[in-house]
Protein backbone atom coordinates (compact mmCIF):
# COMPACT_ATOMS: atom_id res chain seq x y z
CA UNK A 1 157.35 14.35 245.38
CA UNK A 2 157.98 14.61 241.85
CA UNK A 3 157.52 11.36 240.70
CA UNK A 4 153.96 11.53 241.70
CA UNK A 5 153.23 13.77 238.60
CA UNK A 6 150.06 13.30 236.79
CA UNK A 7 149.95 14.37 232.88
CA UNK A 8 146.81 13.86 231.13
CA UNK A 9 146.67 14.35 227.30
CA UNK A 10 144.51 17.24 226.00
CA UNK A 11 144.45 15.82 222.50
CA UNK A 12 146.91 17.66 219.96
CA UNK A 13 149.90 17.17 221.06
CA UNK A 14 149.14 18.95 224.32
CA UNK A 15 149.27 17.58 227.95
CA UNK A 16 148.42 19.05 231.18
CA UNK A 17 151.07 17.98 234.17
CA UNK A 18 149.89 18.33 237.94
CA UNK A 19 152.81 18.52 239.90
CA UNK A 20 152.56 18.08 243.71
CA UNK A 21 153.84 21.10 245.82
CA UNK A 22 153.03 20.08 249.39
CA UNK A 23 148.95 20.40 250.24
CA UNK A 24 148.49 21.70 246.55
CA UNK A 25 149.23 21.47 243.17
CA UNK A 26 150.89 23.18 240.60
CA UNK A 27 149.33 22.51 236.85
CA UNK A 28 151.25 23.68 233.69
CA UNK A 29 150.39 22.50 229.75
CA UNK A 30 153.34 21.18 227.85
CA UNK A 31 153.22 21.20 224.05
CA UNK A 32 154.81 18.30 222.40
CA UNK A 33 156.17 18.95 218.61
CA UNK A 34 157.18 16.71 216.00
CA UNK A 35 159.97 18.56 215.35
CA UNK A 36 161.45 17.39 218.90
CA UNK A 37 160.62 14.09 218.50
CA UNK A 38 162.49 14.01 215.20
CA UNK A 39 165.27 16.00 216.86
CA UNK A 40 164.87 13.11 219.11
CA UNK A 41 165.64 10.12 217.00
CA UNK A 42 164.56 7.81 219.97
CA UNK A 43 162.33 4.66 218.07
CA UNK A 44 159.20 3.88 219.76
CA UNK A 45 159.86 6.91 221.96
CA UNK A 46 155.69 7.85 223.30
CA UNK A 47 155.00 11.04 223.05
CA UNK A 48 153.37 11.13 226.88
CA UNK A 49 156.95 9.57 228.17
CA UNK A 50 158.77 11.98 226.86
CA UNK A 51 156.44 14.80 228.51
CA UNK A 52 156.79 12.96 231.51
CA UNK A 53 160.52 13.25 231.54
CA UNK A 54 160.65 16.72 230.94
CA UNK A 55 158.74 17.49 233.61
CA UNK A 56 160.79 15.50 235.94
CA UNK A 57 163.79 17.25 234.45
CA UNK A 58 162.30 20.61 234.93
CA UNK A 59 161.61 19.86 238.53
CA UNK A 60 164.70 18.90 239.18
CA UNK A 61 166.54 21.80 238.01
CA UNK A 62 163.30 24.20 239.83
CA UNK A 63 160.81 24.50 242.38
CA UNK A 64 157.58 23.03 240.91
CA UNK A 65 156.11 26.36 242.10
CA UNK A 66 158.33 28.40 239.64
CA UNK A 67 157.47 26.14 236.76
CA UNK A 68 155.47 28.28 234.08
CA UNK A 69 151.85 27.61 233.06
CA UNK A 70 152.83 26.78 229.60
CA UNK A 71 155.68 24.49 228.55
CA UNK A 72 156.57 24.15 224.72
CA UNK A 73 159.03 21.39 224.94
CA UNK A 74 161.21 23.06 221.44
CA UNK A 75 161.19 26.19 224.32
CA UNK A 76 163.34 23.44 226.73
CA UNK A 77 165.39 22.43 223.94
CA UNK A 78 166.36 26.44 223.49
CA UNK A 79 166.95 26.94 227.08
CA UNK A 80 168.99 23.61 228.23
CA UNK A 81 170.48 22.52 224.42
CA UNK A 82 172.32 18.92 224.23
CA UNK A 83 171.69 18.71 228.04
CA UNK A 84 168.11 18.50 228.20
CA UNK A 85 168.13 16.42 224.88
CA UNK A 86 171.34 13.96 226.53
CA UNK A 87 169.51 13.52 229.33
CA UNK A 88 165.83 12.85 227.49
CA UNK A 89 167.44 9.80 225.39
CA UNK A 90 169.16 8.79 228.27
CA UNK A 91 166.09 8.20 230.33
CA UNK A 92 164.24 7.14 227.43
CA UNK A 93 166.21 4.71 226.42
């Protein structure tokens, strides 16, 4: 289940997620920028939250399994636009 995800912080802005995918795990390092958390503009927003949301965004738009070993989140911003960023403030707020 998805909401079991794990993120640890790797220091720099960098996190590694463990998703669950059945009897294993899938592990994939998401980059955090300042840039997106100006583009943001969500006070008090933490910077582990907001990794945390993406990846529960991410899943639910994928298969965990199809998720790729390196996530910069200004690369999810590209992809999805105002929806991934709509959806961010909404859950962060």
């Amino acid at each position: 289940m998805t909401a079991n995800i794990r993120i640890e912080s790797l220091g720099d802005h960098e996190y590694l997620v463990r998703f669950p995918a059945g009897e294993d795990e899938v592990e994939s390092r998401f980059l955090a920028t300042e840039v997106l958390l100006d583009e943001l503009n969500v006070p008090g927003a933490d910077e582990a939250r907001i990794v945390r949301e993406t990846a529960l965004f991410l899943a639910e738009r994928q298969p965990v399994i199809d998720i790729p070993p390196m996530i910069d989140l200004d690369d999810v911003t590209a992809h999805y636009g105002d929806e991934y960023l709509t959806e961010l403030r909404l859950r962060l707020g």
